[in-house]
PDB file of N, CA and C in Angstrom:
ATOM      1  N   UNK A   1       0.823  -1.187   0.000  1.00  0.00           N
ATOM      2  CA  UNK A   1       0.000   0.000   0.000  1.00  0.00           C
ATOM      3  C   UNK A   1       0.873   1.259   0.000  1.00  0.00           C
ATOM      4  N   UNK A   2       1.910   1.272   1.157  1.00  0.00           N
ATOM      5  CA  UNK A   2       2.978   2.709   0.721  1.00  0.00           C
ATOM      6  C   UNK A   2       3.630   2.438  -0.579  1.00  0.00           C
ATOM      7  N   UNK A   3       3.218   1.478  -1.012  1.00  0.00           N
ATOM      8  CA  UNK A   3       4.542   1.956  -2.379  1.00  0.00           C
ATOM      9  C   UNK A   3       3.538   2.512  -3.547  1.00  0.00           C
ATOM     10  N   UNK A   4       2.315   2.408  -3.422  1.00  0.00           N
ATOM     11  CA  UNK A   4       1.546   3.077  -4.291  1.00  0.00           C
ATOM     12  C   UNK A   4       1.007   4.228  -3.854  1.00  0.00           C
ATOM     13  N   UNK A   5       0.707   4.539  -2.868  1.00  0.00           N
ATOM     14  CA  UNK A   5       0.984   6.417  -1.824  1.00  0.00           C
ATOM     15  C   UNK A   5       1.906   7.354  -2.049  1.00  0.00           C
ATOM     16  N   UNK A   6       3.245   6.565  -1.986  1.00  0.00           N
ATOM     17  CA  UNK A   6       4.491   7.651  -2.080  1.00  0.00           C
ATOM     18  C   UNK A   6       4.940   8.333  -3.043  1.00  0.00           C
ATOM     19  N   UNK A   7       4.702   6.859  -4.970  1.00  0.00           N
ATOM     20  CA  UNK A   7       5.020   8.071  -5.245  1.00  0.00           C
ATOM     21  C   UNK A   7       3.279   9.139  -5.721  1.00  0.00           C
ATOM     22  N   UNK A   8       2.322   8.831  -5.312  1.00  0.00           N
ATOM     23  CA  UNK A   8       1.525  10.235  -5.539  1.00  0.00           C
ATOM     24  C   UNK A   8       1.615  11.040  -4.560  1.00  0.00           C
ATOM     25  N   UNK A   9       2.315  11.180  -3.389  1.00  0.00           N
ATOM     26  CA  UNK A   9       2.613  11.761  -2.407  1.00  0.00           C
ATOM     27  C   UNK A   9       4.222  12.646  -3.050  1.00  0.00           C
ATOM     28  N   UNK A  10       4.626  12.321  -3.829  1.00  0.00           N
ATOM     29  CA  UNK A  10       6.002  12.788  -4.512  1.00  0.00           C
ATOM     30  C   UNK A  10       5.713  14.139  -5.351  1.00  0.00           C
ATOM     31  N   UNK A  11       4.544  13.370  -6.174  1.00  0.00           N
ATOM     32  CA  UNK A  11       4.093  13.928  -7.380  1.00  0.00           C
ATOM     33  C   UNK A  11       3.616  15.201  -6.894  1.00  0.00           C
ATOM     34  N   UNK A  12       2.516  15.112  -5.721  1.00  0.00           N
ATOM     35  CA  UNK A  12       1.923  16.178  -4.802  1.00  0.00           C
ATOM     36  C   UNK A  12       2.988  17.368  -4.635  1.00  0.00           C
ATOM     37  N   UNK A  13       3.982  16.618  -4.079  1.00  0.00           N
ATOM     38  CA  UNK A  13       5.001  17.833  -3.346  1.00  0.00           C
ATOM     39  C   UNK A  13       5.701  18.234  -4.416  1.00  0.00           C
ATOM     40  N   UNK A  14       5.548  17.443  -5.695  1.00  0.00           N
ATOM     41  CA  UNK A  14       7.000  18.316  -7.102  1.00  0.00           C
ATOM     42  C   UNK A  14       5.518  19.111  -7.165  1.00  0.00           C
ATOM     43  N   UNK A  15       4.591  19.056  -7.346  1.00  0.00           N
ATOM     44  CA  UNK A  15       3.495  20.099  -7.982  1.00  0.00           C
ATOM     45  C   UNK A  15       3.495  21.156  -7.288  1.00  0.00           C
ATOM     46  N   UNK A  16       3.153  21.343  -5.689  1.00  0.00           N
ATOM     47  CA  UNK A  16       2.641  22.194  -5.289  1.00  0.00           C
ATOM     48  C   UNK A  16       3.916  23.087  -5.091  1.00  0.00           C
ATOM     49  N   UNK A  17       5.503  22.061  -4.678  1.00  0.00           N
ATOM     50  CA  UNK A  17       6.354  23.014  -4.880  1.00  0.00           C
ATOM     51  C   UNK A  17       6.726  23.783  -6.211  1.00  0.00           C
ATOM     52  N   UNK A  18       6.594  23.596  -7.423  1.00  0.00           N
ATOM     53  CA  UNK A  18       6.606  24.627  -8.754  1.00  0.00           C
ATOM     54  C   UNK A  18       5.604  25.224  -8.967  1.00  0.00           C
ATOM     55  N   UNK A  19       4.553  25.187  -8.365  1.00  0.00           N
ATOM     56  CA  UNK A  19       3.155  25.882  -8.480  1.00  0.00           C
ATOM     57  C   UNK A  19       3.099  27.145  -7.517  1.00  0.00           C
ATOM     58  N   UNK A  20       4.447  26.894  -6.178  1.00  0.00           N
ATOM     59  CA  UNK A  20       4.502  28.005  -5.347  1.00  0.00           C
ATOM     60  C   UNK A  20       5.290  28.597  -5.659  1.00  0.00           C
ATOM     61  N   UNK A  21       6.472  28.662  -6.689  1.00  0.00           N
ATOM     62  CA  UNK A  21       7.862  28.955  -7.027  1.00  0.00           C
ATOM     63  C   UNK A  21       7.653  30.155  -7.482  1.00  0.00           C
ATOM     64  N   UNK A  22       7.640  31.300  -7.636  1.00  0.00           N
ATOM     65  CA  UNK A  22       6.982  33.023  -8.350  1.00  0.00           C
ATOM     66  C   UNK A  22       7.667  32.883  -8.689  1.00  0.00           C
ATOM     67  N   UNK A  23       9.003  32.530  -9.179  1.00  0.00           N
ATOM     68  CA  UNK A  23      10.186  32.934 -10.433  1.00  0.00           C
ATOM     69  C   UNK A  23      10.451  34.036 -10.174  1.00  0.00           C
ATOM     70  N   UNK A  24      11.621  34.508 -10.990  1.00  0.00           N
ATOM     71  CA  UNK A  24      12.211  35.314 -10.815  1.00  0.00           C
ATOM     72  C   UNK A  24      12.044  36.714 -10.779  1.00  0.00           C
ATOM     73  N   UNK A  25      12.184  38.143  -9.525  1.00  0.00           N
ATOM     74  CA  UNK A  25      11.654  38.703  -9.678  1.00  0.00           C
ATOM     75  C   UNK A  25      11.431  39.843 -10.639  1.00  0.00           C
ATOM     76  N   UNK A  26      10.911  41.101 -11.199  1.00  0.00           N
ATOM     77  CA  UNK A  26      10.807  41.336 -12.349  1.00  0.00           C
ATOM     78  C   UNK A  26      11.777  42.575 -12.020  1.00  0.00           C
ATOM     79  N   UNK A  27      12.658  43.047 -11.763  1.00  0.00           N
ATOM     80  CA  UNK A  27      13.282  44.226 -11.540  1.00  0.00           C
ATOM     81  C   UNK A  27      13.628  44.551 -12.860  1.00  0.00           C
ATOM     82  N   UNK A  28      14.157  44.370 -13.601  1.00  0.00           N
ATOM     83  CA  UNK A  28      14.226  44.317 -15.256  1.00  0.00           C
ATOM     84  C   UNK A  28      12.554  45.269 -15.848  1.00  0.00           C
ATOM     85  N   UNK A  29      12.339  44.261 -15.798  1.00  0.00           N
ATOM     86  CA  UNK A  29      10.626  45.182 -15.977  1.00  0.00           C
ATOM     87  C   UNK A  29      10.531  45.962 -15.902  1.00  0.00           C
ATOM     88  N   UNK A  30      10.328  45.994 -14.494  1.00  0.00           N
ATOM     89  CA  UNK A  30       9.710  46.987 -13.783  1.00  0.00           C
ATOM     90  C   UNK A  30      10.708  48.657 -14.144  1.00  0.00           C
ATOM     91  N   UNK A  31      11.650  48.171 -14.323  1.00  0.00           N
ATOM     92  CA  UNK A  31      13.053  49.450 -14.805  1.00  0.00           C
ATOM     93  C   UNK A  31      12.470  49.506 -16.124  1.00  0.00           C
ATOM     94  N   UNK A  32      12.373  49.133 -16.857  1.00  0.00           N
ATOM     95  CA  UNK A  32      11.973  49.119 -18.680  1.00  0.00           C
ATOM     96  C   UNK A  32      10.467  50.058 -18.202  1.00  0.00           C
ATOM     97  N   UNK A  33       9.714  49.862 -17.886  1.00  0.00           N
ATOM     98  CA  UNK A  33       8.397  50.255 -17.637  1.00  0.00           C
ATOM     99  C   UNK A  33       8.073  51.408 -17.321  1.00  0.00           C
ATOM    100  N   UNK A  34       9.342  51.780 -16.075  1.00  0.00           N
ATOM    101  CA  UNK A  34       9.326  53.148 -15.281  1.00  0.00           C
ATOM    102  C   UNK A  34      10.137  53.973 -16.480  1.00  0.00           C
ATOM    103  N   UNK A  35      10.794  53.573 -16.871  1.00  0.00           N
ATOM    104  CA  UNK A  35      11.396  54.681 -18.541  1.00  0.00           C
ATOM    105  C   UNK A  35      11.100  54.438 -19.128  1.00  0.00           C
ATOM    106  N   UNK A  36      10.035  53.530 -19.876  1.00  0.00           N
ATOM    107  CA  UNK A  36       9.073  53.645 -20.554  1.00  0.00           C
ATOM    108  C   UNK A  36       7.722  55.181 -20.335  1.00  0.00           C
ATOM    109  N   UNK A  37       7.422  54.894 -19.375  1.00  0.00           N
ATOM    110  CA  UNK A  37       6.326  56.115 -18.951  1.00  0.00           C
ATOM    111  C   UNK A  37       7.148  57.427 -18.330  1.00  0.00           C
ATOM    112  N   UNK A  38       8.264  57.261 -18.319  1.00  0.00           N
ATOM    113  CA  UNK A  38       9.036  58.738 -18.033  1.00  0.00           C
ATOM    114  C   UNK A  38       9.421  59.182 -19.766  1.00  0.00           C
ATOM    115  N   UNK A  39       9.735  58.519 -20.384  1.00  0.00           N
ATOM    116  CA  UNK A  39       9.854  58.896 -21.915  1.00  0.00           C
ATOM    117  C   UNK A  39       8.532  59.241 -22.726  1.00  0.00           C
ATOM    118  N   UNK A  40       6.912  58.768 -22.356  1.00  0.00           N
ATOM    119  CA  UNK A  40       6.284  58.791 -22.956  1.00  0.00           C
ATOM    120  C   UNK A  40       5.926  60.684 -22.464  1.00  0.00           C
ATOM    121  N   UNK A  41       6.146  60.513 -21.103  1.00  0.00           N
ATOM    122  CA  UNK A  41       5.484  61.509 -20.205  1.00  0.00           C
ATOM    123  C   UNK A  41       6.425  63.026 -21.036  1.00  0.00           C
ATOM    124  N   UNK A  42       7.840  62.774 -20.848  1.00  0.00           N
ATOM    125  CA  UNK A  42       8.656  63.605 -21.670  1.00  0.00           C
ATOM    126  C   UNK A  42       7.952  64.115 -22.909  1.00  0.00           C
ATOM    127  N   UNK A  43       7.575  63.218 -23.909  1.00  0.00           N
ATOM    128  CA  UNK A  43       6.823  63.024 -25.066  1.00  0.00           C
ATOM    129  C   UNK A  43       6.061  64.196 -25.013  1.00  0.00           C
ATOM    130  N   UNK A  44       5.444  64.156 -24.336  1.00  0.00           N
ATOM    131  CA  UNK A  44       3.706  64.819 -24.250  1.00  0.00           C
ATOM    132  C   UNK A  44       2.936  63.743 -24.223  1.00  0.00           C
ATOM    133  N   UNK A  45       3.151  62.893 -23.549  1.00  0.00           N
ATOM    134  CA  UNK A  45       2.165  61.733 -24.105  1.00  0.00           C
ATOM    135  C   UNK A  45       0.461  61.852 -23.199  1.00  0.00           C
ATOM    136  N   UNK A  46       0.803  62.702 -22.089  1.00  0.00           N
ATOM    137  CA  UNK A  46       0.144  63.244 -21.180  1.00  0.00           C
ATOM    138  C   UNK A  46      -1.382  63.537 -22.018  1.00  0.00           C
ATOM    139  N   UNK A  47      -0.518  64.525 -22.890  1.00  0.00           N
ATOM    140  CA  UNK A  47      -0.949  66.194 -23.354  1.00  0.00           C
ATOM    141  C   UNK A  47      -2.122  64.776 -24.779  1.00  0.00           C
ATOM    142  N   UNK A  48      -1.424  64.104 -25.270  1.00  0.00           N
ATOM    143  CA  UNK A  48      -2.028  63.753 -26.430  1.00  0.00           C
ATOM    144  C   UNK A  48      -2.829  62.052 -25.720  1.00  0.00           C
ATOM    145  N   UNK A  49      -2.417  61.465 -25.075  1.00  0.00           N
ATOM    146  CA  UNK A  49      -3.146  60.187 -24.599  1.00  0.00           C
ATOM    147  C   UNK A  49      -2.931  60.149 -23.367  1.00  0.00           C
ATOM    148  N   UNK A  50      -4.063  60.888 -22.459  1.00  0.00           N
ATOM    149  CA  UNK A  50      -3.801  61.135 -21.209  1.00  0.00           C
ATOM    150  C   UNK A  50      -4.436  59.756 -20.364  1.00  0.00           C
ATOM    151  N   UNK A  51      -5.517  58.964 -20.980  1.00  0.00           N
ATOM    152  CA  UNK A  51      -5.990  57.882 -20.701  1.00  0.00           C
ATOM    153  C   UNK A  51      -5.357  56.461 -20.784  1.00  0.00           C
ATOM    154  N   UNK A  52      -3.795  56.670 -21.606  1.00  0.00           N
ATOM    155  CA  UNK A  52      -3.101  55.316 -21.867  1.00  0.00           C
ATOM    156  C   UNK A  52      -2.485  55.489 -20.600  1.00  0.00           C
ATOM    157  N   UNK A  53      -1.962  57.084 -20.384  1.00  0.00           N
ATOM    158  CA  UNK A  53      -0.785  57.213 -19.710  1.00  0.00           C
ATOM    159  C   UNK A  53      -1.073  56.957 -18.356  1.00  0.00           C
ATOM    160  N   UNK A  54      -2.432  57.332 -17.529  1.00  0.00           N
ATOM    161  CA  UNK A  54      -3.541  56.758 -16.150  1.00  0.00           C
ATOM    162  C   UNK A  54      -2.960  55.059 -16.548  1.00  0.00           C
ATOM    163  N   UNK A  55      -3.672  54.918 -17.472  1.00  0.00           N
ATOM    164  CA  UNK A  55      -4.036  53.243 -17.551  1.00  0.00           C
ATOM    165  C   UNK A  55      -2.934  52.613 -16.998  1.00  0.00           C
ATOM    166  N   UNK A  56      -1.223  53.297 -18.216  1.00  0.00           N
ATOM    167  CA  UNK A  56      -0.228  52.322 -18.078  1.00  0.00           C
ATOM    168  C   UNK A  56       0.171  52.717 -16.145  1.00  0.00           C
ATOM    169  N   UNK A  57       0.197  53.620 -15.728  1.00  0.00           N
ATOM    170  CA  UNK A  57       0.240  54.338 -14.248  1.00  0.00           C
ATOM    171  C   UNK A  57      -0.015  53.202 -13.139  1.00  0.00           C
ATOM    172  N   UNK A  58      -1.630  52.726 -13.580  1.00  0.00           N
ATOM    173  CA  UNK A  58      -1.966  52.250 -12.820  1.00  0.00           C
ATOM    174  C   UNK A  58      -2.122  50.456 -12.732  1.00  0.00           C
ATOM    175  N   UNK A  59      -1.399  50.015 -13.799  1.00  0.00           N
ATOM    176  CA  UNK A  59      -0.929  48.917 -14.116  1.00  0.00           C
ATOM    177  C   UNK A  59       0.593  48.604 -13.566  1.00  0.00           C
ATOM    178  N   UNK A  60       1.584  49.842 -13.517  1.00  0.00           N
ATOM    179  CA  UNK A  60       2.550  49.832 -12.895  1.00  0.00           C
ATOM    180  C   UNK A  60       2.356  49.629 -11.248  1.00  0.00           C
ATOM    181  N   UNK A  61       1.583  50.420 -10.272  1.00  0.00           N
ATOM    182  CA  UNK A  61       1.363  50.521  -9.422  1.00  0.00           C
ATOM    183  C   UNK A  61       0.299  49.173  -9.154  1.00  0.00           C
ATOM    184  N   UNK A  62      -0.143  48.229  -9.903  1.00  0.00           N
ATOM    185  CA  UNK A  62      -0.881  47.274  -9.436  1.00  0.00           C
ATOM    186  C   UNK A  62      -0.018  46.250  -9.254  1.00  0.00           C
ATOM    187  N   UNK A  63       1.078  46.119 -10.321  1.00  0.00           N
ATOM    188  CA  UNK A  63       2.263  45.310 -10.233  1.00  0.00           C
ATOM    189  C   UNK A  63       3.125  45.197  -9.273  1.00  0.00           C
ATOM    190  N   UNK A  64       3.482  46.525  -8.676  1.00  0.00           N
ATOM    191  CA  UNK A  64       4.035  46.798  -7.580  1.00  0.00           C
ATOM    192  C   UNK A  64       3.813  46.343  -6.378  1.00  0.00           C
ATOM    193  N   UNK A  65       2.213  46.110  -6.234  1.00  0.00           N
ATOM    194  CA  UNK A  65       1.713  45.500  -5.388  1.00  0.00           C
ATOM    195  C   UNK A  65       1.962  44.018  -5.196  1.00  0.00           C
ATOM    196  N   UNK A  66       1.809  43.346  -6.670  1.00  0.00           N
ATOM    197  CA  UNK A  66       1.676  42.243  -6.642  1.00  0.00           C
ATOM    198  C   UNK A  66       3.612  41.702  -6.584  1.00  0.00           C
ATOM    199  N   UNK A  67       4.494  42.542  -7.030  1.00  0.00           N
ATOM    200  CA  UNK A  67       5.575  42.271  -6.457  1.00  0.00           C
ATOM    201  C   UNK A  67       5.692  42.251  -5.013  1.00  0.00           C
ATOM    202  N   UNK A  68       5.115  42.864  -4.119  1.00  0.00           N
ATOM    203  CA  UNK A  68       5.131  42.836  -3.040  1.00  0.00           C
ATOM    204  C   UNK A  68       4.310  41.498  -2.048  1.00  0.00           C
ATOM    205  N   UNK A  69       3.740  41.441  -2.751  1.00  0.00           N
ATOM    206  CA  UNK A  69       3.016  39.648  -2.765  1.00  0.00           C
ATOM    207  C   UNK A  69       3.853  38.733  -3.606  1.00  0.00           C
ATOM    208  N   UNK A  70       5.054  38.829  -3.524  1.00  0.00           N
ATOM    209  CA  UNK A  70       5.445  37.728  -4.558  1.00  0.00           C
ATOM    210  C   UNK A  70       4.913  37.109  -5.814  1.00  0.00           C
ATOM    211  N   UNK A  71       4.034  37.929  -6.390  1.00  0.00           N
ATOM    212  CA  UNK A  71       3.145  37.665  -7.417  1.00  0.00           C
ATOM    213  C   UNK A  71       3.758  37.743  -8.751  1.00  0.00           C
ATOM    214  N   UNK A  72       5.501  37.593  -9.202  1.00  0.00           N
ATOM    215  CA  UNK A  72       6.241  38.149  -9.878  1.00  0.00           C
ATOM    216  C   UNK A  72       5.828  37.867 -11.446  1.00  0.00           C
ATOM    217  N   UNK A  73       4.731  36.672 -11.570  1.00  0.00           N
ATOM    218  CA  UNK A  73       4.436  36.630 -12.965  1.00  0.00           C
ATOM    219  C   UNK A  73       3.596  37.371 -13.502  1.00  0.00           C
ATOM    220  N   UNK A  74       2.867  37.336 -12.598  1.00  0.00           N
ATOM    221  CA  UNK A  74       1.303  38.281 -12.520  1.00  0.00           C
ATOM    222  C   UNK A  74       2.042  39.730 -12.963  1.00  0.00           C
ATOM    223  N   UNK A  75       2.759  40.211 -11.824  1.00  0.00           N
ATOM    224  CA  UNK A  75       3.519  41.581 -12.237  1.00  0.00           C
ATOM    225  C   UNK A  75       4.190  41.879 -13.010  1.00  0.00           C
ATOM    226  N   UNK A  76       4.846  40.602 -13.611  1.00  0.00           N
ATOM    227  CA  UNK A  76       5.971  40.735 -15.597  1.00  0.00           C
ATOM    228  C   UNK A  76       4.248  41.112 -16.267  1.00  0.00           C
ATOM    229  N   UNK A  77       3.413  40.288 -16.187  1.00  0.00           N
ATOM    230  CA  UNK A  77       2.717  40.732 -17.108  1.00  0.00           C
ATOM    231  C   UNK A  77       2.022  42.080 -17.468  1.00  0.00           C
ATOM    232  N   UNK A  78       1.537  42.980 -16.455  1.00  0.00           N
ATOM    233  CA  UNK A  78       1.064  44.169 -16.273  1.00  0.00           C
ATOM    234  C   UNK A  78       2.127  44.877 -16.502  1.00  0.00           C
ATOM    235  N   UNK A  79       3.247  44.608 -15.988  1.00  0.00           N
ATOM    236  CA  UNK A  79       4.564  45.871 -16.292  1.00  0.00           C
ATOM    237  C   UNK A  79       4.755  46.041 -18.095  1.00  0.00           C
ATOM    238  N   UNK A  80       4.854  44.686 -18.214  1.00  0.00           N
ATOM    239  CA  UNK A  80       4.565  44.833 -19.904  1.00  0.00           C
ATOM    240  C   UNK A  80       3.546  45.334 -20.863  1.00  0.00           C
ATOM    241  N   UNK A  81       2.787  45.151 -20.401  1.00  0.00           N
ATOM    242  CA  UNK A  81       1.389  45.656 -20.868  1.00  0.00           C
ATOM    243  C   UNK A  81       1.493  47.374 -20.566  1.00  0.00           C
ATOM    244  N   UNK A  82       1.807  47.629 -19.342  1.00  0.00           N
ATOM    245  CA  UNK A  82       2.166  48.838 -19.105  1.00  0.00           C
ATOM    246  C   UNK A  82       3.446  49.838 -20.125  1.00  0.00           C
ATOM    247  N   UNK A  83       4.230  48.955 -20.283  1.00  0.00           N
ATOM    248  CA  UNK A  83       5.185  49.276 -20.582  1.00  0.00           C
ATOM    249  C   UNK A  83       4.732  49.748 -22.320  1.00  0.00           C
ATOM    250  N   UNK A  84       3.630  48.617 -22.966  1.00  0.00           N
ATOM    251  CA  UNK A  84       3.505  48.581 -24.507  1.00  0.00           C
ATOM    252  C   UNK A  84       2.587  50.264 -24.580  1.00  0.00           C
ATOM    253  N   UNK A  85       1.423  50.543 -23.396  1.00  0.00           N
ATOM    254  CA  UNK A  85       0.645  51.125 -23.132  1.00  0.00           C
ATOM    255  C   UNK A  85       1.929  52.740 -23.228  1.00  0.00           C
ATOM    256  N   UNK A  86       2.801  52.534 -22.709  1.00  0.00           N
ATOM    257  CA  UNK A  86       3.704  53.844 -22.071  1.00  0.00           C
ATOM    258  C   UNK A  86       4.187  54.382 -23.781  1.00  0.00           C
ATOM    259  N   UNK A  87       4.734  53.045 -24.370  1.00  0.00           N
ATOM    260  CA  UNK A  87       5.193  53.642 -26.218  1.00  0.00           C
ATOM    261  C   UNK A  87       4.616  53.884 -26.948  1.00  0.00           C
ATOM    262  N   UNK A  88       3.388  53.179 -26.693  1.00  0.00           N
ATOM    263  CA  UNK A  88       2.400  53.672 -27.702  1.00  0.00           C
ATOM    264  C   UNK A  88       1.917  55.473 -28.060  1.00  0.00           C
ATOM    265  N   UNK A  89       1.807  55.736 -26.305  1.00  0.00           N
ATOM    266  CA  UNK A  89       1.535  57.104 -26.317  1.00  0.00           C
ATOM    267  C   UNK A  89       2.662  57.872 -26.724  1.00  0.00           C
ATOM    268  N   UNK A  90       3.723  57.432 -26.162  1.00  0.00           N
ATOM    269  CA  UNK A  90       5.289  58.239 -26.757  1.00  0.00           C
ATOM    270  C   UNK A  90       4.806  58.101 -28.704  1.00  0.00           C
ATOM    271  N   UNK A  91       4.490  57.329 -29.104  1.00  0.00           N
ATOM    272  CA  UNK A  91       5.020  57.455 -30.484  1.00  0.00           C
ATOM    273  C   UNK A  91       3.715  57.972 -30.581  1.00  0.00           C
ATOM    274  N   UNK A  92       2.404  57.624 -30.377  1.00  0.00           N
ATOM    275  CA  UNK A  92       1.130  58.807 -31.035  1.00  0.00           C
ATOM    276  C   UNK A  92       1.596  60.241 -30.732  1.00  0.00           C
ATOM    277  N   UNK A  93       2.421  60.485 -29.236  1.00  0.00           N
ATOM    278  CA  UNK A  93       2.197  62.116 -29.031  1.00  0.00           C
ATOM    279  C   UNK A  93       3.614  62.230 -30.036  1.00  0.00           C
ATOM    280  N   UNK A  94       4.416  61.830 -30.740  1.00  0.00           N
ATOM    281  CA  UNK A  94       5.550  62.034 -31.469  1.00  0.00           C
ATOM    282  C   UNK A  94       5.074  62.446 -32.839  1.00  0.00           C
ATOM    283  N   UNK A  95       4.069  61.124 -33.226  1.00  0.00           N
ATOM    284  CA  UNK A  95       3.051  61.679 -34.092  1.00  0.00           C
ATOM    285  C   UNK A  95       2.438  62.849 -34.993  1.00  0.00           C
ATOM    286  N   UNK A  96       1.543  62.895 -33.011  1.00  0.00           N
ATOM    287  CA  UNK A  96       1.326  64.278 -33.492  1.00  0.00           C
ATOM    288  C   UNK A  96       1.842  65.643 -34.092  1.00  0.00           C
ATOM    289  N   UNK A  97       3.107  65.269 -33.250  1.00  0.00           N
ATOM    290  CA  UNK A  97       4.280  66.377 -33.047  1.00  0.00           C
ATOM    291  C   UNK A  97       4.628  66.480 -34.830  1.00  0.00           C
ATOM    292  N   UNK A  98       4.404  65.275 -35.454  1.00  0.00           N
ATOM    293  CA  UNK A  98       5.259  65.779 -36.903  1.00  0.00           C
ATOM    294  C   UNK A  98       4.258  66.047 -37.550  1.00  0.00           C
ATOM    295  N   UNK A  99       2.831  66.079 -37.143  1.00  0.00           N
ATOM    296  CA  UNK A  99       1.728  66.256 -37.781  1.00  0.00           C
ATOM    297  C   UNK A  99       1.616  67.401 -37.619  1.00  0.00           C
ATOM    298  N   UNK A 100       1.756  68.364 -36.428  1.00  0.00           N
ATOM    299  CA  UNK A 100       2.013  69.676 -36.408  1.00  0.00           C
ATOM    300  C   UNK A 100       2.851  70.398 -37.050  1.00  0.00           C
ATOM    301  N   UNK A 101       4.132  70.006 -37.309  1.00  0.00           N
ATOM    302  CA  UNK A 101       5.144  70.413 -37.841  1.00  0.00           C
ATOM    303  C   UNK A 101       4.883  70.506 -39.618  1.00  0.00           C
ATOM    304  N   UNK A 102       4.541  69.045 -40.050  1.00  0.00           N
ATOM    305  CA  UNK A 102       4.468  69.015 -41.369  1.00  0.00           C
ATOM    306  C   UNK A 102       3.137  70.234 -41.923  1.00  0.00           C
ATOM    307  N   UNK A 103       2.402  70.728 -41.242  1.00  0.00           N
ATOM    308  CA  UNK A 103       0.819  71.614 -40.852  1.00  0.00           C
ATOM    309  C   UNK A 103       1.915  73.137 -41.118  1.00  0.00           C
ATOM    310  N   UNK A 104       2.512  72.773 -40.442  1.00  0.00           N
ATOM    311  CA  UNK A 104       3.451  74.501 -40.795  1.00  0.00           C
ATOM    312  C   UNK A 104       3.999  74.617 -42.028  1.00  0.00           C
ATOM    313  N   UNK A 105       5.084  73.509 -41.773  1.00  0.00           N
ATOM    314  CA  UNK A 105       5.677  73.468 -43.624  1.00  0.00           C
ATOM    315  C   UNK A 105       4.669  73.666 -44.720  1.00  0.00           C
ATOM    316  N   UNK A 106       3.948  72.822 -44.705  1.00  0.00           N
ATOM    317  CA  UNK A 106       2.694  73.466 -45.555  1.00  0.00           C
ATOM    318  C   UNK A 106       2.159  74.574 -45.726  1.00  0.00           C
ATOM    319  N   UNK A 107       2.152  75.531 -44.423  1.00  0.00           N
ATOM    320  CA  UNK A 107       1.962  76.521 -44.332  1.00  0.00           C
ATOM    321  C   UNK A 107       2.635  77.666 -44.949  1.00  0.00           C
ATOM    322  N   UNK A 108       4.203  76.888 -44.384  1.00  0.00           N
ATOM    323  CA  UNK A 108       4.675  78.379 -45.241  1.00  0.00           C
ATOM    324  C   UNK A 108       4.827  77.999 -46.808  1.00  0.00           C
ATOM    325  N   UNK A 109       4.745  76.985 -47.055  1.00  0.00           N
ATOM    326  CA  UNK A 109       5.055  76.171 -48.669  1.00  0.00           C
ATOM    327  C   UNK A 109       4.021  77.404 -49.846  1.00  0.00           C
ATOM    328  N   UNK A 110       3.013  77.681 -49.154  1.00  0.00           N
ATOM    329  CA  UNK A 110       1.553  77.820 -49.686  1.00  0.00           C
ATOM    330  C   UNK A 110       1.991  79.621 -49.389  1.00  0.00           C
ATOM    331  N   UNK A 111       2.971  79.804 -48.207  1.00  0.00           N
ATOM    332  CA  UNK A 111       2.919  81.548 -48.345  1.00  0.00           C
ATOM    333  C   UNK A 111       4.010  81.920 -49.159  1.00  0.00           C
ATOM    334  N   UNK A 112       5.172  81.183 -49.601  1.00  0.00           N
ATOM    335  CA  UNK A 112       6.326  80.810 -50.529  1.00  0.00           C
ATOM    336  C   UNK A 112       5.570  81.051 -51.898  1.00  0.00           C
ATOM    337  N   UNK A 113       4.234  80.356 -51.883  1.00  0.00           N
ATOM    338  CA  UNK A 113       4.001  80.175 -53.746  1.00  0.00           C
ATOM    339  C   UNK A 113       3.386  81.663 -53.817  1.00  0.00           C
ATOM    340  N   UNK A 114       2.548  81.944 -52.722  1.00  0.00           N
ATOM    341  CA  UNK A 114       1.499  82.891 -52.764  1.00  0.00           C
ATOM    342  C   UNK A 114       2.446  84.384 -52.883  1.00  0.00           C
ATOM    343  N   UNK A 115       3.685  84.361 -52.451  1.00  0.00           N
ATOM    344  CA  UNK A 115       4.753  85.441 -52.964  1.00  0.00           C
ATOM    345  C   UNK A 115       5.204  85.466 -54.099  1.00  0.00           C
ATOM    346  N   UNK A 116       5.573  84.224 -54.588  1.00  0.00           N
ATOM    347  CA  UNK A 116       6.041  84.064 -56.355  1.00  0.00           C
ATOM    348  C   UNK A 116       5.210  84.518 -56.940  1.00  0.00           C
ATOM    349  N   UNK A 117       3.703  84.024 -56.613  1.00  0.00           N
ATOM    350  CA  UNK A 117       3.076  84.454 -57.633  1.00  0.00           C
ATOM    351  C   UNK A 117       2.459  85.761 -57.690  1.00  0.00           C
ATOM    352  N   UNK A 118       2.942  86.571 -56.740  1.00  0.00           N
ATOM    353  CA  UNK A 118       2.834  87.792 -56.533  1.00  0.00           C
ATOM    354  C   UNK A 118       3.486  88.777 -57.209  1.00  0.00           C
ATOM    355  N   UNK A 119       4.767  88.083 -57.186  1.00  0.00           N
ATOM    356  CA  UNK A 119       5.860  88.888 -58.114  1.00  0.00           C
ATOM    357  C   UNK A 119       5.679  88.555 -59.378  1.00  0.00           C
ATOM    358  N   UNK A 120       5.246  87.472 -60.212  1.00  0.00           N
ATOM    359  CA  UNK A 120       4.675  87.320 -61.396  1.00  0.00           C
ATOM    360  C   UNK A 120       3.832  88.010 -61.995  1.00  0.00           C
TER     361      UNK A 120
END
């Protein structure tokens, strides 16, 4: 009878011990994430996706938590998500930025012709 107990009594303890194991913690991340949303914030990312930049905020700060619970997979995942959330806004408010810019060039392109053809 123990020799058919032990090893599911084995099996029990390899499971529940890799099932408790949080791996490794995310400090990596969590660094990628926090200059992630300091670069977006630089950006304007504020000014142009002020709702990614809350979102990714508060995905950082939920992670944080859950690092603090040893929750380190749970928290790779939100830091990342956070992190995709933080570039996105960096490159829309960058975006914008050349969308403004190219709005001028045009501008003066059009006061450039509107002089030539003045002098014509």
């Amino acid at each position: 009878m123990f020799s058919r107990i032990f090893p599911l009594l084995v099996t029990g303890a390899l499971v529940t011990g890799c099932a408790t194991d949080p791996g490794p913690k995310p400090d990596d991340q969590l660094a990628a994430t926090e200059a992630a949303l300091l670069s977006a914030t630089n950006a304007g990312g504020e000014d142009t996706e002020p709702s990614m930049i809350i979102g990714a905020r508060e995905k950082l700060n939920t992670a944080e938590n859950l690092i603090a619970d040893e929750r380190y997979e749970e928290a790779r995942r939100l830091l990342e998500q956070a992190e995709v959330d933080a570039r996105l806004a960096e490159a829309r408010a960058d975006t914008q930025k050349v969308r403004e810019e190219l709005g001028d060039v045009r501008t003066s392109i059009d006061s450039l012709r509107r002089n030539l053809e003045n002098q014509n």
